[in-house]
Each structure stands twice: as structure tokens, then as C-alpha cells.
N, C-alpha and C. Protein backbone atom coordinates (compact mmCIF):
# COMPACT_ATOMS: atom_id res chain seq x y z
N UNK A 1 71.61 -31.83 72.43
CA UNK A 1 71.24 -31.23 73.69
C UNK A 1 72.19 -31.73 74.79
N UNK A 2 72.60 -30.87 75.46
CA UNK A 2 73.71 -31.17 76.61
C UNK A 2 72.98 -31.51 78.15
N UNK A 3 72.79 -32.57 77.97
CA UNK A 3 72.44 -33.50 79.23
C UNK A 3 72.52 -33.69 81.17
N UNK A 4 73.65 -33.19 80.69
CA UNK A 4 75.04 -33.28 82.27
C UNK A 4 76.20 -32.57 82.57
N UNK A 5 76.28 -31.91 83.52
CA UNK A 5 77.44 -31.52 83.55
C UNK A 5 78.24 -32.15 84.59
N UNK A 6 79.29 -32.10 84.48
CA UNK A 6 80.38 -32.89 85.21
C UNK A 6 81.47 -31.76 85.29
N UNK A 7 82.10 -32.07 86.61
CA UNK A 7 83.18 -30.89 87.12
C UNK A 7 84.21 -31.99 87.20
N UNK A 8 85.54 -31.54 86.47
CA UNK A 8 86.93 -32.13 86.86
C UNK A 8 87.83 -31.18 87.28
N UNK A 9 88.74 -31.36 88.48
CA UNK A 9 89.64 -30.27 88.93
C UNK A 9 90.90 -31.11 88.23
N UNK A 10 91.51 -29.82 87.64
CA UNK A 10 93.22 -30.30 87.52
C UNK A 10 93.77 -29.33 88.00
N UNK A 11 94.91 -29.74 88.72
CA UNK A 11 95.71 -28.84 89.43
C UNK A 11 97.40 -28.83 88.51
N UNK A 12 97.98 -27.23 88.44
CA UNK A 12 98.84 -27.14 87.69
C UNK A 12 99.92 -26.59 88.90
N UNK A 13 101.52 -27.66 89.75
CA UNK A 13 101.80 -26.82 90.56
C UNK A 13 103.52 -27.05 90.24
N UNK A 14 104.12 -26.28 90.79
CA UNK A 14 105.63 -26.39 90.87
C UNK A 14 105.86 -25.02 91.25
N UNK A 15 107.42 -24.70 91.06
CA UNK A 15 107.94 -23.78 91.55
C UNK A 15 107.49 -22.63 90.81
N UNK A 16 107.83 -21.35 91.27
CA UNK A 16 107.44 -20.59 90.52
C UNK A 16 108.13 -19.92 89.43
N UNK A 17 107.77 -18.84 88.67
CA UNK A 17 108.28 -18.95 87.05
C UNK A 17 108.67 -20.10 86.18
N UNK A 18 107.31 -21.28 86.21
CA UNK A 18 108.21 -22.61 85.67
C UNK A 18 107.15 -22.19 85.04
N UNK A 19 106.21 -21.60 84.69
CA UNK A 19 105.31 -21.46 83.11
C UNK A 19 104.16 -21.76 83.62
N UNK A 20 103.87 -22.43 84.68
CA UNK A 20 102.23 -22.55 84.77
C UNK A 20 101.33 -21.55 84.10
N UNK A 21 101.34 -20.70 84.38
CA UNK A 21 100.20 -19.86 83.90
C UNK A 21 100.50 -19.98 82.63
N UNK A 22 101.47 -19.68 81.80
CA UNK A 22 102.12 -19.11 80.50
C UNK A 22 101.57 -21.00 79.80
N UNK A 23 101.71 -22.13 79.95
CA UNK A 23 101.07 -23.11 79.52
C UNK A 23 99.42 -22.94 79.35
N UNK A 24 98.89 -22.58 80.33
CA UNK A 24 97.34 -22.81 80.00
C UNK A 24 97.18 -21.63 79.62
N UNK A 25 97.74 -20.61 79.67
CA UNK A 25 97.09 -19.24 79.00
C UNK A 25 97.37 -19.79 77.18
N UNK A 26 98.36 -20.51 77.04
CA UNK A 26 98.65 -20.00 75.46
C UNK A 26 97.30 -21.18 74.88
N UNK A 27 97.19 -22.76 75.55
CA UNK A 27 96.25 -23.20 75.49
C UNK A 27 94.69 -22.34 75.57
N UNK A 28 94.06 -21.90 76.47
CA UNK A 28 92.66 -21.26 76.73
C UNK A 28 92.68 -20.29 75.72
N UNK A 29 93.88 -19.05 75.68
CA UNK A 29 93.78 -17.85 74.77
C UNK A 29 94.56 -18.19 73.78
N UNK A 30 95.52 -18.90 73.55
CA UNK A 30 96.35 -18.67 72.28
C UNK A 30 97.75 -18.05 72.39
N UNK A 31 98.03 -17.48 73.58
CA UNK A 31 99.02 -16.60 73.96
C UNK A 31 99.24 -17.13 74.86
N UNK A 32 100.60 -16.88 75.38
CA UNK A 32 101.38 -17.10 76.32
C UNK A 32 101.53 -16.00 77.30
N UNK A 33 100.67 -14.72 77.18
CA UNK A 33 100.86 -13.42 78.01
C UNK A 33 100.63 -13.83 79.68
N UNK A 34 101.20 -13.76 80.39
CA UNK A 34 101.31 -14.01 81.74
C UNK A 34 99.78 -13.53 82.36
N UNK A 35 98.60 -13.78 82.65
CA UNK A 35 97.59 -13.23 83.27
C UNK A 35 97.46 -13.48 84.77
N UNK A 36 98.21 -14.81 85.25
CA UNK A 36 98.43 -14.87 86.67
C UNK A 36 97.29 -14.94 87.31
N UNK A 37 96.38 -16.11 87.21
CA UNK A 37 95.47 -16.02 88.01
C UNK A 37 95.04 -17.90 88.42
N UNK A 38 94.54 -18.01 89.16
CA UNK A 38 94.94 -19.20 90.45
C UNK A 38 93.44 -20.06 89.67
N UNK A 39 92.58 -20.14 88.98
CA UNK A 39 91.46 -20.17 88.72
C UNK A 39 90.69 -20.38 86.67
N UNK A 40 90.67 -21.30 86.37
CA UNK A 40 90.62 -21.10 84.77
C UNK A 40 89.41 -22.29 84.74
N UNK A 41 88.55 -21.99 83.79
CA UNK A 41 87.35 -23.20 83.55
C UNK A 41 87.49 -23.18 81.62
N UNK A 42 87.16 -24.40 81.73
CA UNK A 42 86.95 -24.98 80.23
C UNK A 42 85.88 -26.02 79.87
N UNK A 43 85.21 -25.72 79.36
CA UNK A 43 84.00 -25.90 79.05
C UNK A 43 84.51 -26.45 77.89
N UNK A 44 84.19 -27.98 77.63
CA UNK A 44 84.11 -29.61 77.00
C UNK A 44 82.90 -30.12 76.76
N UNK A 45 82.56 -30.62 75.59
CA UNK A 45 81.51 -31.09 75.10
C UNK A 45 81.97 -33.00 74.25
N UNK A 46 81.28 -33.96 75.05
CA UNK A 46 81.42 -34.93 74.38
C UNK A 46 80.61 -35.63 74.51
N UNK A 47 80.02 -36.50 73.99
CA UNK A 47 78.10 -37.40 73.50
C UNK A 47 77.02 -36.74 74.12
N UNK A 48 76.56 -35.40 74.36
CA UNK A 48 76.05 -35.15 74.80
C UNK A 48 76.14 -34.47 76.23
N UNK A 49 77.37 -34.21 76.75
CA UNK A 49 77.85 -34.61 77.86
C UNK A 49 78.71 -32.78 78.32
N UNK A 50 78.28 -32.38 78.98
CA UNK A 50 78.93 -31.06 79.46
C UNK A 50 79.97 -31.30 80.38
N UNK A 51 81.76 -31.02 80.05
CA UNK A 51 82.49 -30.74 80.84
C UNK A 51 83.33 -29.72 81.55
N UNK A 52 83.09 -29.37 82.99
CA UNK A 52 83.61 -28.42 83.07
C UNK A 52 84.68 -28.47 83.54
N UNK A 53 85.93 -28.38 83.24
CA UNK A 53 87.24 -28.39 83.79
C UNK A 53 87.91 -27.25 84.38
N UNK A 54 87.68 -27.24 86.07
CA UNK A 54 88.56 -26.33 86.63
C UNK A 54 89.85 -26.41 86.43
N UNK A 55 90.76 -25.69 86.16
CA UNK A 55 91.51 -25.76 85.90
C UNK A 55 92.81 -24.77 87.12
N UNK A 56 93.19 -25.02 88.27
CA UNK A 56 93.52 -24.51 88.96
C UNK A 56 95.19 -24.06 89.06
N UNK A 57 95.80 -22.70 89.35
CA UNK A 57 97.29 -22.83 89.59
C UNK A 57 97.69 -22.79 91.02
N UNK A 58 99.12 -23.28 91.53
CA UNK A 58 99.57 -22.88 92.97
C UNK A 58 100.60 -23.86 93.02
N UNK A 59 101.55 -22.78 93.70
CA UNK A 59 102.76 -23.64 94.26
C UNK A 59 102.81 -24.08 95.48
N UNK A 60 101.53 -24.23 96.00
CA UNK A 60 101.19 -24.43 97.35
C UNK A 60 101.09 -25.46 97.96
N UNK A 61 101.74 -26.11 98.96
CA UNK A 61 101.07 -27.78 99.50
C UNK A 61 99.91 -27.52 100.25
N UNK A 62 98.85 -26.69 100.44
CA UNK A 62 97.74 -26.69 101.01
C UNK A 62 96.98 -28.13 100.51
N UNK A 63 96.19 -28.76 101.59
CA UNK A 63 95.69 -29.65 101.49
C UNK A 63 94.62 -29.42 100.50
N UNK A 64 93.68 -28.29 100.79
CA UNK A 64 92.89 -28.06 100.13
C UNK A 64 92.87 -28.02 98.52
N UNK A 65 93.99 -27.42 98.17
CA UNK A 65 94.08 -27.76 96.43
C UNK A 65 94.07 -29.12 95.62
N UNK A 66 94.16 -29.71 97.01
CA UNK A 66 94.51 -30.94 96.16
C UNK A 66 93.37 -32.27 96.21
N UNK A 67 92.49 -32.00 96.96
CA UNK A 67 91.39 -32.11 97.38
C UNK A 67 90.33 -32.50 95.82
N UNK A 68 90.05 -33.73 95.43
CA UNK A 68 88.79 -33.53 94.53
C UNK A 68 89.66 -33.39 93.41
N UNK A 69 90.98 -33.24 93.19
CA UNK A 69 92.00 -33.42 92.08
C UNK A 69 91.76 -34.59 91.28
N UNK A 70 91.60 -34.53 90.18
CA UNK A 70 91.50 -35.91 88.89
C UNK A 70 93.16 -36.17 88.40
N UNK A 71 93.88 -34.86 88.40
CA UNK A 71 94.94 -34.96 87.53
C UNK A 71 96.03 -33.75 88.05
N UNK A 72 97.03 -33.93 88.45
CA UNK A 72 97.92 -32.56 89.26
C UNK A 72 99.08 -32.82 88.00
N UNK A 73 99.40 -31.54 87.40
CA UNK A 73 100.66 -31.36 86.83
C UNK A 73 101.60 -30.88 87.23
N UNK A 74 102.74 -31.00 87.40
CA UNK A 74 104.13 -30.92 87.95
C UNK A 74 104.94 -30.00 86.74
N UNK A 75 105.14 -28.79 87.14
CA UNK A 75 105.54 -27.94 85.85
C UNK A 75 107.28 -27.79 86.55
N UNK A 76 107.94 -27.94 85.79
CA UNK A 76 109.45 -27.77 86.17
C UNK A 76 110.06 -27.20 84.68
N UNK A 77 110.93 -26.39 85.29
CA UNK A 77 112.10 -25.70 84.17
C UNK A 77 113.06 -26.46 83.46
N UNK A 78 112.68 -26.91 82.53
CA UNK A 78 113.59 -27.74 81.88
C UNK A 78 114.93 -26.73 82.06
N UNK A 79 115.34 -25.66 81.83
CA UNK A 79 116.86 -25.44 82.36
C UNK A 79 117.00 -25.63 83.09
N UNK A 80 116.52 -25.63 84.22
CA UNK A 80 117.06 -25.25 85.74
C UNK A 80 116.49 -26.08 86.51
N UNK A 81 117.51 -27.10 87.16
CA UNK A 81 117.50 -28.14 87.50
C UNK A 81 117.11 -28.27 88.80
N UNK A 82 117.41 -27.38 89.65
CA UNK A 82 116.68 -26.95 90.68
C UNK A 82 114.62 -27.09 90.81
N UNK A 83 114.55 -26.60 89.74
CA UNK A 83 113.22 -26.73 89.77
C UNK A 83 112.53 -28.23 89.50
N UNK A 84 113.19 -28.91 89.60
CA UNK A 84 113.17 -30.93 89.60
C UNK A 84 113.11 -31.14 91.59
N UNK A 85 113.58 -30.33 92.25
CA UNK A 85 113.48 -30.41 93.31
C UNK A 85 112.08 -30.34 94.07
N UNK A 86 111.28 -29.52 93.55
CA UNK A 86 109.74 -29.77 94.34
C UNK A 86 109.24 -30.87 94.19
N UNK A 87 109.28 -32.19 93.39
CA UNK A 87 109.56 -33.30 93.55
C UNK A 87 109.56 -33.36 94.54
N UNK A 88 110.62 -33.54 95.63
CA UNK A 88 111.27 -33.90 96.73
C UNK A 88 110.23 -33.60 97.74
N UNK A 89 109.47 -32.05 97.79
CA UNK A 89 108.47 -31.95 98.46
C UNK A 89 107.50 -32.46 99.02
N UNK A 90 107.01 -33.33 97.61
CA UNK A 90 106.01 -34.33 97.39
C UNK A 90 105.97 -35.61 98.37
N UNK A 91 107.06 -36.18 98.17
CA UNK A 91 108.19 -37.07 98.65
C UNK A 91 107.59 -37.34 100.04
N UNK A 92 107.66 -36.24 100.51
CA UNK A 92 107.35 -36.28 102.34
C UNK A 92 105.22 -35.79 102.37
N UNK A 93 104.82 -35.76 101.24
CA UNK A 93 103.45 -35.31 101.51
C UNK A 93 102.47 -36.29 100.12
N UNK A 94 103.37 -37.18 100.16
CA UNK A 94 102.31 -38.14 99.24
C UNK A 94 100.95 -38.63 99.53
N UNK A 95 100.37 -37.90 100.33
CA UNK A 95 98.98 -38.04 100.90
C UNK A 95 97.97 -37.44 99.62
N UNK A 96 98.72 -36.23 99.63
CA UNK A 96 98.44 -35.45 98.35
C UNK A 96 97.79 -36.06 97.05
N UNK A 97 99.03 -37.03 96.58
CA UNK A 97 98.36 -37.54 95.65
C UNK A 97 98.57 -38.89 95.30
N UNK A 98 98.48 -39.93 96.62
CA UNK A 98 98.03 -40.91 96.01
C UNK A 98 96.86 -41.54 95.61
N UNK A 99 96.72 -42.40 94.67
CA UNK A 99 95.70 -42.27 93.39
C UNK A 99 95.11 -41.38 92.30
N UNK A 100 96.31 -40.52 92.33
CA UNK A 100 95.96 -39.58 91.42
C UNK A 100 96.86 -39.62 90.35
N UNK A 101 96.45 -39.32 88.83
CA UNK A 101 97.51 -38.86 87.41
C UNK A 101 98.18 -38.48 88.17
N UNK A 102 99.36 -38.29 87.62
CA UNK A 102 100.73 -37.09 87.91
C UNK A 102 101.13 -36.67 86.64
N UNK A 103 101.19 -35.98 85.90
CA UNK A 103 102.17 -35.49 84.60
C UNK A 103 102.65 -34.70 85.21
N UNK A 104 104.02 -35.08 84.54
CA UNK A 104 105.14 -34.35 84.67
C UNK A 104 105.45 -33.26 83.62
N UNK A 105 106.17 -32.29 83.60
CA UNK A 105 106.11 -31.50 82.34
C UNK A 105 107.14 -30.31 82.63
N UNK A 106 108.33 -30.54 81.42
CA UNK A 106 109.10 -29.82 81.59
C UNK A 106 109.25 -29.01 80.24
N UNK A 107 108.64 -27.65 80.85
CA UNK A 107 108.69 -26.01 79.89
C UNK A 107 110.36 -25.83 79.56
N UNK A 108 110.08 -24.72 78.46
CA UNK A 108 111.13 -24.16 77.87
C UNK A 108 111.82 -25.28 77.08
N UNK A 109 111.49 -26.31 76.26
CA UNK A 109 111.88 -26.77 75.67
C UNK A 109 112.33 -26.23 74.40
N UNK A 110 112.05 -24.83 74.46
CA UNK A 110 112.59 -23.94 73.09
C UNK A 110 113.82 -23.19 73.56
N UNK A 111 114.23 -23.34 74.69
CA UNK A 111 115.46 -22.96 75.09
C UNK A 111 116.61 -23.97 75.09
N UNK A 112 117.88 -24.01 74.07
CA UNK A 112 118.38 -25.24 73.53
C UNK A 112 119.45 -25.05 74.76
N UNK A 113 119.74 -23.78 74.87
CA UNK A 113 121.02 -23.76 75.86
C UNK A 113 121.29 -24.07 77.51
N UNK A 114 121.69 -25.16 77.98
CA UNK A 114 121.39 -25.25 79.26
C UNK A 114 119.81 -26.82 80.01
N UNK A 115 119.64 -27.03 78.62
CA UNK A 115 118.86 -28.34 79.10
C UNK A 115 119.40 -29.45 79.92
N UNK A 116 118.41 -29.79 80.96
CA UNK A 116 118.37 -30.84 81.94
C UNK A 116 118.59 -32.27 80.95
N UNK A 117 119.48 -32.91 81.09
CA UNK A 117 119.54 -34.04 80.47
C UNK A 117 118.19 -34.93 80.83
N UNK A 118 118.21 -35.72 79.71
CA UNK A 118 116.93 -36.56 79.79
C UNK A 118 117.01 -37.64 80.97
N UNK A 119 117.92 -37.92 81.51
CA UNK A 119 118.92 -38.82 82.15
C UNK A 119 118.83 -38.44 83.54
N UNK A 120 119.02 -37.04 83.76
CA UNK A 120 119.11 -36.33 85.06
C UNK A 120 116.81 -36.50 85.74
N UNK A 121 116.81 -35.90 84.17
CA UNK A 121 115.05 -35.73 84.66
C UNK A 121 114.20 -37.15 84.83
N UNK A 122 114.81 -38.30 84.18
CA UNK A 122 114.51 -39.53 84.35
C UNK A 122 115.12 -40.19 85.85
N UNK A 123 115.99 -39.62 86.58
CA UNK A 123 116.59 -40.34 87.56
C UNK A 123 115.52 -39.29 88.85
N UNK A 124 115.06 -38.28 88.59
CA UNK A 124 113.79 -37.70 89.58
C UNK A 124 112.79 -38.19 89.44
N UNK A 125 112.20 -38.69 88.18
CA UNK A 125 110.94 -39.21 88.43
C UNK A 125 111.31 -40.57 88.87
N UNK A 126 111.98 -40.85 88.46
CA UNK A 126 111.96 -42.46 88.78
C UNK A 126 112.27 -42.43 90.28
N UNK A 127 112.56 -41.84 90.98
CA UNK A 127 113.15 -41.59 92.43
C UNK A 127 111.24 -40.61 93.20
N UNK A 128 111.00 -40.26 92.27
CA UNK A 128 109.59 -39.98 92.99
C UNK A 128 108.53 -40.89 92.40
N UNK A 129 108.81 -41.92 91.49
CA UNK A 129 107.48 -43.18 91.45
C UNK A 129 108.23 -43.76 92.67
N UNK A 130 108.92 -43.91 92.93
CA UNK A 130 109.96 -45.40 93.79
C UNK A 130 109.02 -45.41 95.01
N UNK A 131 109.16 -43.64 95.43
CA UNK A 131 108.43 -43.60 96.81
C UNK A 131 106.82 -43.45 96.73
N UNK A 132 106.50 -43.16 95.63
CA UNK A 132 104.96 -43.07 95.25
C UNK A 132 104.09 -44.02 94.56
N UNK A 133 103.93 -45.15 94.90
CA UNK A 133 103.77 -46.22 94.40
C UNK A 133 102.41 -46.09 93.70
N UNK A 134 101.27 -45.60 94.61
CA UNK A 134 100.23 -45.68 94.37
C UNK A 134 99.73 -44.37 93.19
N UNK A 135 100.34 -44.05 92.42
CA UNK A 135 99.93 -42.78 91.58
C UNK A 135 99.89 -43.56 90.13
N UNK A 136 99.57 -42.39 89.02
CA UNK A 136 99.79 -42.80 87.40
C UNK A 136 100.84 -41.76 87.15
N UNK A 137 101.63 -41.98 85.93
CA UNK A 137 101.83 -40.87 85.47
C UNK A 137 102.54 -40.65 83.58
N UNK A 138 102.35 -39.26 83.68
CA UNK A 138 102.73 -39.40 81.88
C UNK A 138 103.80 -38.31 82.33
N UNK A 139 104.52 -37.82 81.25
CA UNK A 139 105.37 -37.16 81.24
C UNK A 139 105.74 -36.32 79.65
N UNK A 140 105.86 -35.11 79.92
CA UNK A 140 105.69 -34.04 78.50
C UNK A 140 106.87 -33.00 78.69
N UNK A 141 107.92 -32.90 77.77
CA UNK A 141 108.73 -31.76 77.24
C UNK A 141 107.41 -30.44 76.12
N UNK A 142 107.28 -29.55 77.05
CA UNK A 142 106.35 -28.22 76.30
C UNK A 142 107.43 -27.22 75.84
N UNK A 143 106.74 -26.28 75.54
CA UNK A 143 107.18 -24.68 75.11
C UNK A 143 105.57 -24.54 75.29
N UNK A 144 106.33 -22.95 75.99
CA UNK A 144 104.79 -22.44 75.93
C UNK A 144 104.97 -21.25 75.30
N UNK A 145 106.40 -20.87 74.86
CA UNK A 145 106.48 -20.13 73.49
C UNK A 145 106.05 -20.38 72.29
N UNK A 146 107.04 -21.82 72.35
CA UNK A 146 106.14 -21.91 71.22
C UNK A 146 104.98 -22.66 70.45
N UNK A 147 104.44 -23.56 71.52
CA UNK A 147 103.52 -24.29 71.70
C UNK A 147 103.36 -25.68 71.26
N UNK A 148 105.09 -25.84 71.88
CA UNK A 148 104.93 -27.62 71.18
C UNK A 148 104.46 -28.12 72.37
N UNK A 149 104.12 -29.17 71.87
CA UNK A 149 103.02 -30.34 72.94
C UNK A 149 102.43 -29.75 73.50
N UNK A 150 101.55 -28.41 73.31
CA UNK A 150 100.71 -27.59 74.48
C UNK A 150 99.57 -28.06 74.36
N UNK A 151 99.48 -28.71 72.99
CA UNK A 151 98.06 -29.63 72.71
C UNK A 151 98.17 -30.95 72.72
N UNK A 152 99.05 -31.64 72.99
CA UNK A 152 99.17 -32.75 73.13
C UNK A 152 99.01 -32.96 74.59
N UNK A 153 99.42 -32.39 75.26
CA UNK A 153 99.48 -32.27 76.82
C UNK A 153 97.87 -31.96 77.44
N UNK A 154 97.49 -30.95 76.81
CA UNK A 154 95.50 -30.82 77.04
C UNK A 154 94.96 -31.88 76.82
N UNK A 155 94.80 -32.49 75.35
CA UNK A 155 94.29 -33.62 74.72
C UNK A 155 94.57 -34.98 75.70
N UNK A 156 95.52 -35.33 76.20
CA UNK A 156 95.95 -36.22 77.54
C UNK A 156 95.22 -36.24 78.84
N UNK A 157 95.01 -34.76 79.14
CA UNK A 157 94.37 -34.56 80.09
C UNK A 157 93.13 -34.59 80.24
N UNK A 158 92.37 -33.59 79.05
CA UNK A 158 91.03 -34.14 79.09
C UNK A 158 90.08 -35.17 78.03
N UNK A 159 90.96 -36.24 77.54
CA UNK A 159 90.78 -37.96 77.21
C UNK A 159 90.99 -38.52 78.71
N UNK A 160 91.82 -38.44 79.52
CA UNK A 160 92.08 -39.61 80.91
C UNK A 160 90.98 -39.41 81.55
N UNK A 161 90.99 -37.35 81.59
CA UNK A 161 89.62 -37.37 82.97
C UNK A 161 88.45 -37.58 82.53
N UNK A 162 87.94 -38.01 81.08
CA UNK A 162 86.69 -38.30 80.66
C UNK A 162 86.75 -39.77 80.78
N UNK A 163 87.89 -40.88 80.37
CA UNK A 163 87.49 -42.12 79.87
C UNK A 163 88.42 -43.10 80.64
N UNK A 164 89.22 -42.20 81.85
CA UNK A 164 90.05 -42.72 82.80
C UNK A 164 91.01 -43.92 82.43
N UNK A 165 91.33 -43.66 81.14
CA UNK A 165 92.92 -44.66 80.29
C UNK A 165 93.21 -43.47 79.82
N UNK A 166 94.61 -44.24 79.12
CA UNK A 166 96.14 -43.83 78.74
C UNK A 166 95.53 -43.84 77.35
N UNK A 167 94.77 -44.17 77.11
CA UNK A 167 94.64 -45.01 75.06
C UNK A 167 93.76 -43.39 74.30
N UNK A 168 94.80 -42.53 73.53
CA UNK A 168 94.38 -41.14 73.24
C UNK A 168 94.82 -41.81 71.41
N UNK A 169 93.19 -42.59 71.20
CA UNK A 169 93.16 -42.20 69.51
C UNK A 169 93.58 -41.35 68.50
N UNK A 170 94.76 -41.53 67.89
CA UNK A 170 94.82 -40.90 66.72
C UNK A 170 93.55 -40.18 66.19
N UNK A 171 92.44 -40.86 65.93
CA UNK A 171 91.35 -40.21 65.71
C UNK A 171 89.62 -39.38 66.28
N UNK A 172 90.62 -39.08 67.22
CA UNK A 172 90.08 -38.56 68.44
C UNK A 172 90.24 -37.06 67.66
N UNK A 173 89.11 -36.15 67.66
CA UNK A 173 89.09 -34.82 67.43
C UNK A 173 88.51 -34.04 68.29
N UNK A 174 89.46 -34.05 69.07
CA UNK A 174 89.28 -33.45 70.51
C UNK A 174 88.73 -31.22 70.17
N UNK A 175 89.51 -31.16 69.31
CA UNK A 175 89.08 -29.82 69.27
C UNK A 175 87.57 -29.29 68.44
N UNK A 176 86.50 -29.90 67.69
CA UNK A 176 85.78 -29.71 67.62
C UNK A 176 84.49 -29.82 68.63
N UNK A 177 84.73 -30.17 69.82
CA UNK A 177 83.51 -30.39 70.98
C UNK A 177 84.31 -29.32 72.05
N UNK A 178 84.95 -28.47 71.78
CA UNK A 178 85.28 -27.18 72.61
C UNK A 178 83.97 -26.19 72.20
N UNK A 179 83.57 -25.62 73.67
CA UNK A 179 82.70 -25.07 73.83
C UNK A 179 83.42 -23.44 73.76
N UNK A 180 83.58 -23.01 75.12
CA UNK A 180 84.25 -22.11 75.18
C UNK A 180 84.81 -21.98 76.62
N UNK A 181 86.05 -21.49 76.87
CA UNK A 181 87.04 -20.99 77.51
C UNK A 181 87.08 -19.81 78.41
N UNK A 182 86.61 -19.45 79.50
CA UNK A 182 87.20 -18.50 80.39
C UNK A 182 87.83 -18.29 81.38
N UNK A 183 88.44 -17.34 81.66
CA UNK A 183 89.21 -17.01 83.03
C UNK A 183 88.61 -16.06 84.44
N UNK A 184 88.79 -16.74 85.27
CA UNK A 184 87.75 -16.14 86.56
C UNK A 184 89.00 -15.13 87.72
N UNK A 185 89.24 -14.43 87.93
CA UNK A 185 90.32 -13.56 88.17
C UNK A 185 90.01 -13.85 89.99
């Protein structure tokens, strides 16, 4: 019998066409089809325990999104190096999120031609912890073609916002206490 429910917001933001949507769509549905919508809940089940995870998109610095945030992901184009720059944004509005996760996460990792060296993308984050002292953060190479780490990257997210550590058991079977998945347009 499900006891409690509990609301966690994660916020998914960066520039645009960096995959946000196309990440949690292939996660929630299985597909990567673009549905474009600002708004996603996931419904989590663990000891009894109802979770509902808003799951929000926007490339927006509105205060309000960020508001009640457990966990903000930073989606950047692994080609296009430019898109390492909203970073910089941050930079001047760390109000946003200090004390909050940060994952970082750079899509199109199925695109071989034109990758951001590991070197280049390590000298931005490390240049946005420098000035952000007070945050956490993990960091993930996805495809949301083809869905590498698209579950490794969920499984991260909702282990921290349930048990608030880094420590994601090997024997953690995160996908049998999935309830069900919808999208609110």
C-alpha cells in the first residue's frame, strides 16, 4: 500500500536543440520523437513510498523554474562547443543554484564527427565549479538516439533525490518500482 507521496522537481535546461526533450522523451516513452513540452511527471514507487517527479524543460533563467529544484540538468551539444557557453550564464546568476545537484550532460554522443574534447568540456566545468562553490555535481556523455546512459543518467537522478548520496548500488533495481509515466502538454 502506497503511504506518501512526495513531489521532486528536476529541471532539464540549456540551449536549445541540445536534446532536452529528445532525452526524457526516449526515457518516459522509449522514443526520442520530439513532443516539446515544458512539463513531464513520473510516478516512482519505493518501500511503500509514492514518487512524483516533475520533471520540467526551459532554456529560461526565470527565477521561478528554479525554485523548489532538487536537481537542474545542464544539457549541452557535445558537437558544438558553443553550447558549453550557457555555463557562463549561470556564472553571473548562481543564486539559481546554489545547493543544488548540477549534472552536466553532453548529447549526441553517437555523433563521432566533430566531438568537444574531453579536455575542452573539463576546462568549463571546472571553470563553473571554481565560481560555484556551493553546488554538487555529476557529469554524463548520452545519446538520445541511441540511448546510451539515458538510464544511467535517470537511475542517478532518481537514487540522489530519494536518498540524497552519490552511492547508486549495483544492485539497485530501479526499474521494477516504476509506476507509470505521463506527459501534461
Amino acid at each position: 500500500m502506497i503511504v506518501n507521496k512526495n513531489k521532486i522537481k528536476i529541471l532539464f535546461t540549456g540551449f536549445s536543440n541540445t536534446g532536452k526533450s529528445s532525452i526524457i522523451n526516449k526515457y518516459l516513452y522509449k522514443n526520442a520523437y520530439n513532443y516539446k513540452t515544458e512539463f513531464n511527471l513520473l510516478k516512482y514507487n519505493e518501500s511503500d513510498m509514492e514518487y512524483r517527479f516533475q520533471i520540467w524543460t526551459t532554456s529560461s533563467l526565470l527565477k521561478s523554474y528554479y525554485e523548489n529544484t532538487k536537481i537542474i540538468v545542464f544539457i549541452f551539444d557535445i558537437t558544438n562547443i558553443l553550447t558549453l557557453t550557457y555555463f557562463d550564464i549561470y556564472l553571473k546568476n548562481s543564486s539559481l543554484i546554489n545547493g543544488k545537484m548540477v549534472i552536466f550532460v553532453g548529447n549526441k554522443s553517437d555523433l563521432i564527427n566533430n566531438l568537444i574534447s574531453d579536455i575542452d568540456i573539463s576546462k568549463y566545468i571546472d571553470n563553473f565549479l571554481e565560481n560555484n562553490k556551493n553546488i554538487y555535481y555529476n557529469y554524463y556523455k548520452v545519446s538520445a538516439l541511441t540511448k546510451y546512459n539515458i538510464d544511467k543518467l535517470f537511475d542517478f537522478i532518481i537514487h540522489y533525490s530519494i536518498h540524497n548520496n552519490y552511492e547508486l548500488t549495483e544492485n539497485l533495481d530501479l526499474k521494477k518500482r516504476y509506476n507509470q509515466c505521463f506527459c501534461l502538454n
